[in-house]
C-alpha atoms as a PDB file:
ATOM      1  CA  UNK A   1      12.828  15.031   9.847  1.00  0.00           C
ATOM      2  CA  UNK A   2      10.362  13.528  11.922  1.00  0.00           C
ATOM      3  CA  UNK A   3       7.140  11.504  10.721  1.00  0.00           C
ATOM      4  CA  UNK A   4       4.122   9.784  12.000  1.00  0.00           C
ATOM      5  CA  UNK A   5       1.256   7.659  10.910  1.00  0.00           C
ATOM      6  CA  UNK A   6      -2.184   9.345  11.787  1.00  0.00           C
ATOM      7  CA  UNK A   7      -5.439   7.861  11.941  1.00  0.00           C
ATOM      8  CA  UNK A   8      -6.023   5.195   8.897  1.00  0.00           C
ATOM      9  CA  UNK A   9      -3.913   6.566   5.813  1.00  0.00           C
ATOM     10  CA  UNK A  10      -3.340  10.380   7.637  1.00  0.00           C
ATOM     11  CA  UNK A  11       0.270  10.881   7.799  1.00  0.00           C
ATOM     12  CA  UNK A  12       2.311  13.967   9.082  1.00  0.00           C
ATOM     13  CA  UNK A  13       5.642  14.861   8.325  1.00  0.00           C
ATOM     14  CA  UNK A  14       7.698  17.560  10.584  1.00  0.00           C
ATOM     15  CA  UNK A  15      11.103  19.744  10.011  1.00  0.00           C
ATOM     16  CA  UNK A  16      12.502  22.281  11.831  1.00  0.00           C
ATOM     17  CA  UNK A  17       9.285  23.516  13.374  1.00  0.00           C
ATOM     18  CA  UNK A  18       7.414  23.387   9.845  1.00  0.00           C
ATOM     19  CA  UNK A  19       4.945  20.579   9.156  1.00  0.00           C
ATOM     20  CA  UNK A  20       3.088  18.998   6.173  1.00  0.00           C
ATOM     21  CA  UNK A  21      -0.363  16.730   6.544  1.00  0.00           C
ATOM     22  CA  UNK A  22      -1.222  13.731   3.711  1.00  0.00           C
ATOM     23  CA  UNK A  23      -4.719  12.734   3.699  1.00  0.00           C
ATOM     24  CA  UNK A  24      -5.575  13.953   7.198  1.00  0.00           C
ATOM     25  CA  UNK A  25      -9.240  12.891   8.399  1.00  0.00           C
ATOM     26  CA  UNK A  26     -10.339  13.667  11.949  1.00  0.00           C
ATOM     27  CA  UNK A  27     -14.220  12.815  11.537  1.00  0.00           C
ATOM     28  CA  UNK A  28     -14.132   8.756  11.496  1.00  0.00           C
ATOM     29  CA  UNK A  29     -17.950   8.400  10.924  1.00  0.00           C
ATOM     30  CA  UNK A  30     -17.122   7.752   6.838  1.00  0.00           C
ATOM     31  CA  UNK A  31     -15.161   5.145   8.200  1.00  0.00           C
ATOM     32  CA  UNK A  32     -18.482   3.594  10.695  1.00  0.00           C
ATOM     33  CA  UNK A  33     -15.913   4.100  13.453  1.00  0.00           C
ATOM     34  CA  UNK A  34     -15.918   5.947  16.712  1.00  0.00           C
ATOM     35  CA  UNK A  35     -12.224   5.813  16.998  1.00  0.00           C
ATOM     36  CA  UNK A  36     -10.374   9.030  17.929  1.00  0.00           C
ATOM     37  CA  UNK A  37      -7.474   9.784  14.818  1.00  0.00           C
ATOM     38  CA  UNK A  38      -4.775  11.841  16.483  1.00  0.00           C
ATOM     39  CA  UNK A  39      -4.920  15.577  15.101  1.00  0.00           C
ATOM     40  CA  UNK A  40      -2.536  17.592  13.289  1.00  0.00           C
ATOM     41  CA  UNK A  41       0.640  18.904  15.751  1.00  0.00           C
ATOM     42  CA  UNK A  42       0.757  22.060  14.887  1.00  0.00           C
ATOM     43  CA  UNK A  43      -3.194  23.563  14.379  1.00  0.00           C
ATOM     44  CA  UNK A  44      -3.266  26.723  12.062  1.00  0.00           C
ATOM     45  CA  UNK A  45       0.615  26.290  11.417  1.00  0.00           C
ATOM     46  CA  UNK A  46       0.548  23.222   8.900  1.00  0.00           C
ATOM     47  CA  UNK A  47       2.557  24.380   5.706  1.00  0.00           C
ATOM     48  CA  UNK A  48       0.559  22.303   3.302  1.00  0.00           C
ATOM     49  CA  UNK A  49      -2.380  19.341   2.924  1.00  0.00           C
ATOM     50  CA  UNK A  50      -1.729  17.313   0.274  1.00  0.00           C
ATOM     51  CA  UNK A  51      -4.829  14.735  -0.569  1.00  0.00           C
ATOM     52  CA  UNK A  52      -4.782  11.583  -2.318  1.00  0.00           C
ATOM     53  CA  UNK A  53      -8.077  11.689  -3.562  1.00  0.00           C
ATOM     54  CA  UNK A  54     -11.845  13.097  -2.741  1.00  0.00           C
ATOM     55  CA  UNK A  55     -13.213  10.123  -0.923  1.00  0.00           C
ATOM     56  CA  UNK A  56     -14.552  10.996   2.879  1.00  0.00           C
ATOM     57  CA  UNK A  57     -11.771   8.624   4.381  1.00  0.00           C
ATOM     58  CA  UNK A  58      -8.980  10.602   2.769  1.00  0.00           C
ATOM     59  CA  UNK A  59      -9.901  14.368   2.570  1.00  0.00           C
ATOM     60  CA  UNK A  60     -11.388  15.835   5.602  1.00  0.00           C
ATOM     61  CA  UNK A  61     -12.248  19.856   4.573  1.00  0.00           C
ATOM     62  CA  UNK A  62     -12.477  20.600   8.394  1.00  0.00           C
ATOM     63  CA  UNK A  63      -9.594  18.954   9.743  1.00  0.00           C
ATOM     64  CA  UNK A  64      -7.886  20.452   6.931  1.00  0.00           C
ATOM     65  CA  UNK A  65      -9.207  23.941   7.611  1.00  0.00           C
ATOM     66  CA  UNK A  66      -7.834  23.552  11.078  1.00  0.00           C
ATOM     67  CA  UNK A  67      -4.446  22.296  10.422  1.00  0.00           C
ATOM     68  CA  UNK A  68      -3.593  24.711   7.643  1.00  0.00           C
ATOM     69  CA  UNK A  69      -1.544  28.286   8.212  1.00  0.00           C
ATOM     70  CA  UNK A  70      -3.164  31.207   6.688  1.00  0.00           C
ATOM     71  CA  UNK A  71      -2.673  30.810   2.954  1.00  0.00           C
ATOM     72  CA  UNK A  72      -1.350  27.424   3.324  1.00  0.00           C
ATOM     73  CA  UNK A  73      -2.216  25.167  -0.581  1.00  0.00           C
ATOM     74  CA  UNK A  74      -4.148  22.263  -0.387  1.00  0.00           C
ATOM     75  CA  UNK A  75      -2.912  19.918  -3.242  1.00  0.00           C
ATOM     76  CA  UNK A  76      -5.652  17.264  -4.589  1.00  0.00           C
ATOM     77  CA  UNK A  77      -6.022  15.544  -7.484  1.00  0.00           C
ATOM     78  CA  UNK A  78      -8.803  16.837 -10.685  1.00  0.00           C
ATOM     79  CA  UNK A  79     -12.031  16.708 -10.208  1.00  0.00           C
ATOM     80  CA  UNK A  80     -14.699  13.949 -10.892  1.00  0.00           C
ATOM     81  CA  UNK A  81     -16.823  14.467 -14.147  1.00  0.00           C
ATOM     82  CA  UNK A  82     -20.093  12.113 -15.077  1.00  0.00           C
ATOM     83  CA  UNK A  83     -23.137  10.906 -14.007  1.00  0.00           C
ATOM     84  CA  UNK A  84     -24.552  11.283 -10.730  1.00  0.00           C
ATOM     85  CA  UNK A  85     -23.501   7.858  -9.481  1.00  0.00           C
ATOM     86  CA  UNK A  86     -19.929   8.833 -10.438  1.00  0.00           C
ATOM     87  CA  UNK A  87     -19.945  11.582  -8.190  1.00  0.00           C
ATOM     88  CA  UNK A  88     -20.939   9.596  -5.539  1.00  0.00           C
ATOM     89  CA  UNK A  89     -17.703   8.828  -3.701  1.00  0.00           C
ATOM     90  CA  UNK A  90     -16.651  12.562  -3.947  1.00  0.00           C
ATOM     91  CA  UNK A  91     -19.264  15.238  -4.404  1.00  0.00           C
ATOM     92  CA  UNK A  92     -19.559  15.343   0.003  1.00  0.00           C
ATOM     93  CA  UNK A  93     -16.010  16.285   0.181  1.00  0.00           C
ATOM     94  CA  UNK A  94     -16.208  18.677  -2.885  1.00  0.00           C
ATOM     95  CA  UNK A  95     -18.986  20.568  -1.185  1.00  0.00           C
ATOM     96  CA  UNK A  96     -17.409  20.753   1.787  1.00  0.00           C
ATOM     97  CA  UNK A  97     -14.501  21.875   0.704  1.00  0.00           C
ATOM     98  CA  UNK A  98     -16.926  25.315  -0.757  1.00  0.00           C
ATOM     99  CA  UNK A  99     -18.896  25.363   2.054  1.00  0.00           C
ATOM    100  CA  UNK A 100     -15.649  25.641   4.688  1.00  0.00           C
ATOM    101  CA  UNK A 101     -13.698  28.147   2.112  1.00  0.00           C
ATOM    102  CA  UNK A 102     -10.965  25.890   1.689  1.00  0.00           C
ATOM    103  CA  UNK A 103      -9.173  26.605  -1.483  1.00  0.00           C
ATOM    104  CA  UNK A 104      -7.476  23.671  -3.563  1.00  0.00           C
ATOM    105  CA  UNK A 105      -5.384  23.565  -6.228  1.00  0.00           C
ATOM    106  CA  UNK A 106      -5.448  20.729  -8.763  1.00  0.00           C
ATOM    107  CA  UNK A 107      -2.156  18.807  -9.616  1.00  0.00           C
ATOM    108  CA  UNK A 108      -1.764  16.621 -12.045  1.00  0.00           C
ATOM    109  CA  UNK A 109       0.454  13.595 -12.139  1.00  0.00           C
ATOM    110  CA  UNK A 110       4.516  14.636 -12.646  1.00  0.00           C
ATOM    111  CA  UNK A 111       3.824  17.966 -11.330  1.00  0.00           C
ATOM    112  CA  UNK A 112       6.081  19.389  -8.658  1.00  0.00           C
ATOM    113  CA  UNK A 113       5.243  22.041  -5.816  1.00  0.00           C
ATOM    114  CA  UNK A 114       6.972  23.026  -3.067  1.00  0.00           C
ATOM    115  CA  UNK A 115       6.163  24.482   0.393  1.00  0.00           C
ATOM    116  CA  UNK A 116       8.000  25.509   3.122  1.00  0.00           C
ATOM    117  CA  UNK A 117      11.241  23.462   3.005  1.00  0.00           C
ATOM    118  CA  UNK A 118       9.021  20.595   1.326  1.00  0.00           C
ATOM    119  CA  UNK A 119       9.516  19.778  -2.025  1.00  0.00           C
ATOM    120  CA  UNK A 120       6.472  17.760  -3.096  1.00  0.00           C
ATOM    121  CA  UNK A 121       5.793  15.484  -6.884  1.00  0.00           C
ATOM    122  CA  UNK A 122       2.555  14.191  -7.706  1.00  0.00           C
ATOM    123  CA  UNK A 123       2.644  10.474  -9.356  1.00  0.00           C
ATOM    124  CA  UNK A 124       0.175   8.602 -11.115  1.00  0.00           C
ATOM    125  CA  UNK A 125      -2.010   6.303  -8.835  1.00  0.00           C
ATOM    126  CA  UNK A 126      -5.196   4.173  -9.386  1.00  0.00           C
ATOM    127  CA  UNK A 127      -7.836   4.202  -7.352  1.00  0.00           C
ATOM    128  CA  UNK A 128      -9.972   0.711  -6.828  1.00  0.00           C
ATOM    129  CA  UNK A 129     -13.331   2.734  -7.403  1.00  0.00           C
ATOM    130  CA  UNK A 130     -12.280   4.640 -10.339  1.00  0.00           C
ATOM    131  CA  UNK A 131     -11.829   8.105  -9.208  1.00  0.00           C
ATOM    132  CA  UNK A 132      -9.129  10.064  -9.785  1.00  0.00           C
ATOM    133  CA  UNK A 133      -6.148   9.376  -7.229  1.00  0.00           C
ATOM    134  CA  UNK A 134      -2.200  10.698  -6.776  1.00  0.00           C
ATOM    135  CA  UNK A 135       0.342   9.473  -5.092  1.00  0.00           C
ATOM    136  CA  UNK A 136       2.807  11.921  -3.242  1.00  0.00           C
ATOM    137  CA  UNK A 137       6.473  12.066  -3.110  1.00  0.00           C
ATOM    138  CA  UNK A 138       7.286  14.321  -0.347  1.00  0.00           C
ATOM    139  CA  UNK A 139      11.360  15.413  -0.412  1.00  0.00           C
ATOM    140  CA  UNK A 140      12.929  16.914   2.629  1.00  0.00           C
ATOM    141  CA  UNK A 141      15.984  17.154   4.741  1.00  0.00           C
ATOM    142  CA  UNK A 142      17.580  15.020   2.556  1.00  0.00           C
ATOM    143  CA  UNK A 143      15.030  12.436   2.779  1.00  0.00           C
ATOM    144  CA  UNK A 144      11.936  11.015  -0.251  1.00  0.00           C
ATOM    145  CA  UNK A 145       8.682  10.297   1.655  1.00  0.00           C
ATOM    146  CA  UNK A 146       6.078   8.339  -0.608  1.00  0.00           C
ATOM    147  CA  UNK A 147       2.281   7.987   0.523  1.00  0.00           C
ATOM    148  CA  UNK A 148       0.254   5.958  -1.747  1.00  0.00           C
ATOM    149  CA  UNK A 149      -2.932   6.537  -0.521  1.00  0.00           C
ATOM    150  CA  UNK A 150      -5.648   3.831  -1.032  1.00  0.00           C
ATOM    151  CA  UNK A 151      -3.983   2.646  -4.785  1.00  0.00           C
ATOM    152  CA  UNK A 152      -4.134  -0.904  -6.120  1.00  0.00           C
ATOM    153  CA  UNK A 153      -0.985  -2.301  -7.678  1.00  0.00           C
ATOM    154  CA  UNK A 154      -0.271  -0.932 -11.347  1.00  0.00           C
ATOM    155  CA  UNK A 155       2.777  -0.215 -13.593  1.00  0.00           C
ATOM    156  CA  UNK A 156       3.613   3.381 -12.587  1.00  0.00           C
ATOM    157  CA  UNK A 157       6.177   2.455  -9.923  1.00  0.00           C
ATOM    158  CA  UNK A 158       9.241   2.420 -12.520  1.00  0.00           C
ATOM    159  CA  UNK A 159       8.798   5.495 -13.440  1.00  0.00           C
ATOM    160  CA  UNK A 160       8.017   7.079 -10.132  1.00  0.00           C
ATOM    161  CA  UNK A 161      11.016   5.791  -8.478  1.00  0.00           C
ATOM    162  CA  UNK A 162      12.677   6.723 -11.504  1.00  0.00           C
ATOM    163  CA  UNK A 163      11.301  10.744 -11.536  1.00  0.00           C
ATOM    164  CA  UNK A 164      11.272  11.259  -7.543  1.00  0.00           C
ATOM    165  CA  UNK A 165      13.272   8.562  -5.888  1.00  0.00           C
ATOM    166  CA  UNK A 166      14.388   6.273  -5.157  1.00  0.00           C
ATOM    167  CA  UNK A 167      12.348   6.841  -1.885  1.00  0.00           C
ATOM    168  CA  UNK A 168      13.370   6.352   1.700  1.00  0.00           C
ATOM    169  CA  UNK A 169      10.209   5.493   3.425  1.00  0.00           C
ATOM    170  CA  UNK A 170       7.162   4.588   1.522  1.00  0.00           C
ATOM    171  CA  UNK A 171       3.305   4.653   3.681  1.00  0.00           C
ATOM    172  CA  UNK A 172       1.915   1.944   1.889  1.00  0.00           C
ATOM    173  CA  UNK A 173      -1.824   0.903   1.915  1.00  0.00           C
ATOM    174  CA  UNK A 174      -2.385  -2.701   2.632  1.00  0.00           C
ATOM    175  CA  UNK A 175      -5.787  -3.995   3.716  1.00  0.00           C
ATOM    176  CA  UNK A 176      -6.759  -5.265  -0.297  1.00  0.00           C
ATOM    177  CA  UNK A 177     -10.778  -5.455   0.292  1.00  0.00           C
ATOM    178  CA  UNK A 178     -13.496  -6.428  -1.256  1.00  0.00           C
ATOM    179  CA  UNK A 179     -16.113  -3.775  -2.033  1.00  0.00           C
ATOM    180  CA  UNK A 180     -19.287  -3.939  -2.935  1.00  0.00           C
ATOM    181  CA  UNK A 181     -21.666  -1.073  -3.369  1.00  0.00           C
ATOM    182  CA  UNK A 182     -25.172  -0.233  -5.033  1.00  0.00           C
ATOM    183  CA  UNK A 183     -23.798   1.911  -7.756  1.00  0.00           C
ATOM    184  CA  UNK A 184     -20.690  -0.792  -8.551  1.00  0.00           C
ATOM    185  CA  UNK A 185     -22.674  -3.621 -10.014  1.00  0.00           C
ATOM    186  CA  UNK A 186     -22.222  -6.286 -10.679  1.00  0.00           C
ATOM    187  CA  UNK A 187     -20.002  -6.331  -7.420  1.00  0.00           C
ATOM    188  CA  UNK A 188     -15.933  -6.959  -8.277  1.00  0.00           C
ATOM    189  CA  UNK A 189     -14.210  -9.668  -6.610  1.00  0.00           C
ATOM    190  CA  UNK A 190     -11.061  -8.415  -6.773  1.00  0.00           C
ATOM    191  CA  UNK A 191      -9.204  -6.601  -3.845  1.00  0.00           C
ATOM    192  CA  UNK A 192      -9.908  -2.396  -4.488  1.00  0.00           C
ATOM    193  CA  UNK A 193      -6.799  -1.909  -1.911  1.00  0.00           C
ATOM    194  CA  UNK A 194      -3.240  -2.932  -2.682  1.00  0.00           C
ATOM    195  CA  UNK A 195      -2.782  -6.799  -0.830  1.00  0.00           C
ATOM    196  CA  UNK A 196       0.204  -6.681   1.766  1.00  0.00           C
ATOM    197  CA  UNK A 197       2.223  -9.090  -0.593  1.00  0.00           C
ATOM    198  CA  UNK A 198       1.624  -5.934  -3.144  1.00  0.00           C
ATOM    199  CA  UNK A 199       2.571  -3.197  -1.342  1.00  0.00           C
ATOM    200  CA  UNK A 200       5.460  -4.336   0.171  1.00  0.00           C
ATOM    201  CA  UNK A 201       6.444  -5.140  -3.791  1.00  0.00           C
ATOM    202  CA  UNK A 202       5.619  -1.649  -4.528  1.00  0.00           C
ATOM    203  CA  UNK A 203       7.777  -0.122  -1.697  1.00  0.00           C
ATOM    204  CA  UNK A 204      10.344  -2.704  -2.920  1.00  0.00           C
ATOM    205  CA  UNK A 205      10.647  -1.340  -6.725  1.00  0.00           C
ATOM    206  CA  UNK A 206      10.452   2.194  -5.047  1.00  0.00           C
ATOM    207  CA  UNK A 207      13.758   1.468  -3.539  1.00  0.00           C
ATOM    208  CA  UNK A 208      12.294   2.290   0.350  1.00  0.00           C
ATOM    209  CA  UNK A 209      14.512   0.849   2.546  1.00  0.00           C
ATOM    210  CA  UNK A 210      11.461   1.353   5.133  1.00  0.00           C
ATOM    211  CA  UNK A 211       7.831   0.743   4.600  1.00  0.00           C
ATOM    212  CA  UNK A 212       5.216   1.635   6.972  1.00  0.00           C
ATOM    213  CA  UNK A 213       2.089   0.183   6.314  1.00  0.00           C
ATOM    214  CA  UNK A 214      -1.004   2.275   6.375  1.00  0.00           C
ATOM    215  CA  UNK A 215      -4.973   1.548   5.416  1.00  0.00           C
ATOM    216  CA  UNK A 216      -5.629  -1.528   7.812  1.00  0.00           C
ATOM    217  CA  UNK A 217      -7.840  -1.929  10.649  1.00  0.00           C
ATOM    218  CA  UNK A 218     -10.410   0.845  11.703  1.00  0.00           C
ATOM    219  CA  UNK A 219     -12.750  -0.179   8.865  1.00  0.00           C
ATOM    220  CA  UNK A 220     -14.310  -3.934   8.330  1.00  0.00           C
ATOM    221  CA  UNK A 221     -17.872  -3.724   7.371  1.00  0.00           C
ATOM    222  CA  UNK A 222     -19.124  -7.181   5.437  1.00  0.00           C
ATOM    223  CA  UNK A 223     -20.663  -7.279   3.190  1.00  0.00           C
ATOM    224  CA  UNK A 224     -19.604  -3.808   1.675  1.00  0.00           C
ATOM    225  CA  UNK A 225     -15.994  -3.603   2.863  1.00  0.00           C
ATOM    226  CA  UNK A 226     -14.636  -6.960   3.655  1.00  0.00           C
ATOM    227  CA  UNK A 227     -10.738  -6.110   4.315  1.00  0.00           C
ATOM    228  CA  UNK A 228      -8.041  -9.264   3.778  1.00  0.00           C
ATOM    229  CA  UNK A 229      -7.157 -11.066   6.930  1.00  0.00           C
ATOM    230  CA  UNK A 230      -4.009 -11.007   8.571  1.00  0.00           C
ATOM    231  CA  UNK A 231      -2.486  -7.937   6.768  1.00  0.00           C
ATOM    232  CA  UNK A 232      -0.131  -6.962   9.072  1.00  0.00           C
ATOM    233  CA  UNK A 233       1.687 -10.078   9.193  1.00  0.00           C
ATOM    234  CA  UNK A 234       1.949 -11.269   5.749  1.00  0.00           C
ATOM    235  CA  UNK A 235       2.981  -7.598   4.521  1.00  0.00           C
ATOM    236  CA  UNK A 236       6.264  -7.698   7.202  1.00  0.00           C
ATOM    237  CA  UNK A 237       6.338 -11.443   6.506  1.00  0.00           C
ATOM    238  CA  UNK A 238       6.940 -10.034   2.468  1.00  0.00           C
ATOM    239  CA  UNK A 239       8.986  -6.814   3.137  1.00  0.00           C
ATOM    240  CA  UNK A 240      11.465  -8.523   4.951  1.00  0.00           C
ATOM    241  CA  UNK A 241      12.352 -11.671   2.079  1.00  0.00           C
ATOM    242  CA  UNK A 242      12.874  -8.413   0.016  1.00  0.00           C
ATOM    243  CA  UNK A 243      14.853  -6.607   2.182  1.00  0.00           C
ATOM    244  CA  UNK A 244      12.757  -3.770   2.880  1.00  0.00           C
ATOM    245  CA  UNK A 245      12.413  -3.243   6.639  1.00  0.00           C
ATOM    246  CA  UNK A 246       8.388  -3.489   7.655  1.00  0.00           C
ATOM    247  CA  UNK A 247       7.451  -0.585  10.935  1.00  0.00           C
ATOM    248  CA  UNK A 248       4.679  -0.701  12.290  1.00  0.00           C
ATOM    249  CA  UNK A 249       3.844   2.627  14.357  1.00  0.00           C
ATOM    250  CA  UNK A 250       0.761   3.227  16.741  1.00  0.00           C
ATOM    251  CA  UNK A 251      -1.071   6.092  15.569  1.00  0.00           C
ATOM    252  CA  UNK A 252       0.242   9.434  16.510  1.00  0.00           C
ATOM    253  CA  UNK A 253       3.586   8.003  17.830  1.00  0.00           C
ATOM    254  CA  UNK A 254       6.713  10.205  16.461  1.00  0.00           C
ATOM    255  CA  UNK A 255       9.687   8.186  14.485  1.00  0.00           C
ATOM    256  CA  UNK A 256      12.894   9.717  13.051  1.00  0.00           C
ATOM    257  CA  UNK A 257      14.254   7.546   9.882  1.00  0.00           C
ATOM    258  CA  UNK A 258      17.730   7.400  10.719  1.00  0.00           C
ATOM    259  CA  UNK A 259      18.159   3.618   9.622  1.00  0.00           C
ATOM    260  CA  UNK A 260      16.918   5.033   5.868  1.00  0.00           C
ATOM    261  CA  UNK A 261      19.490   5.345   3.079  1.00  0.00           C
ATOM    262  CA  UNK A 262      20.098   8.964   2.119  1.00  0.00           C
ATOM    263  CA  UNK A 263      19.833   9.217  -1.685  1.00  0.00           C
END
């Protein structure tokens, strides 16, 4: 199996000709960026989509619509339900997802799917705004994929690792902001991202011998989305005292795991 890290939490998985896409996102202006996310390999062949959660950084109904094979299931978590402002972070993607005929399918966490020769579990996941997030453990080839999305730290990981792993490679988010927004308030001062000290605990109780840290970089907007300084380096700095080995990959640059354990 091959894998690569895609523009801020995309990632893309490839076997024998067949691909899957987690939280792919080609249009970077939710992100205020004019940066140019590398696309999906194989456009109108992609077996599935699989998305975190309904925020405009993570689920990209167009992108999606491009990648995907005819037929191909789009995985996502259940929908929002409230008041207006607790639609706000997903009601654009929602409507999208209508207006471009994309058809998804709700999973719930401890579900299994499968597609193609990927065998795919949803876990439980928290989201720093409070919308409804999975996590994704993506088995193939022998190999357990994690992608947590844009989660803070939480309890679930026991029980994850113990259901679908332990994993081989876990995508990790690590740029731990601080977010404030109109409809949050009073503003939190806590980090709405996993910290890089976190998430490189979190790939640690997974069991990933190799943890590839995603979320960091394109987006740094004070005083709305102030990301934690220096995440790169304190997350390998971490990894490595627990023995989990820290790669960094440029977007859109193919790796094969062959240093990772088979389980």
């Amino acid at each position: 199996m091959r894998l690569r890290r895609l523009g801020w939490a995309g990632v893309e998985l490839e076997h024998d000709g067949r691909t899957l896409v987690v939280d792919l996102v080609e249009d970077t202006s939710p992100l205020f960026s004019h940066e140019r996310f590398p696309t999906a390999s194989r456009p109108g062949e992609t077996a599935a989509a699989l998305v975190t959660h309904l925020h405009s950084d993570h689920a990209d109904p167009v992108a999606i619509r491009t990648a995907l094979a005819p037929g191909a299931p789009v995985y996502r978590p259940e929908p929002v339900t409230g008041p207006e402002d607790d639609l706000k972070w997903t009601c654009g993607p929602e409507a999208s997802f209508r207006e471009h005929g994309v058809a998804t399918e709700v999973v719930r966490p401890w579900e299994t799917r499968s597609a193609g020769p990927f065998r795919i579990g949803a876990g439980p996941s928290v989201d720093g705004l409070g919308d409804p997030q999975l996590c994704w453990v993506v088995e193939c080839d022998g190999l357990r994929v994690f992608h947590g999305g844009d989660t803070v730290f939480h309890g679930h990981w026991w029980s994850i690792a113990r259901r679908f792993g332990p994993v081989d490679i876990a995508f990790v988010p690590i740029n731990g902001p601080i977010v404030e927004l109109p409809h949050l308030q009073p503003p939190s001062p806590f980090n709405a991202v996993m910290l890089p000290e976190e998430a490189a605990v979190a790939a640690h109780i997974l069991g990933a011998r190799i943890a590839v840290p995603i979320h960091y970089g394109t987006l740094h907007k004070p005083p709305i989305y102030v990301e934690t300084p220096q995440a790169v380096e304190r997350f390998e700095k971490r990894a490595r005292k627990l023995g989990v080995t820290p790669l960094v990959t440029p977007p859109g640059e193919w790796f094969t795991p062959e240093n990772a354990p088979v389980h």
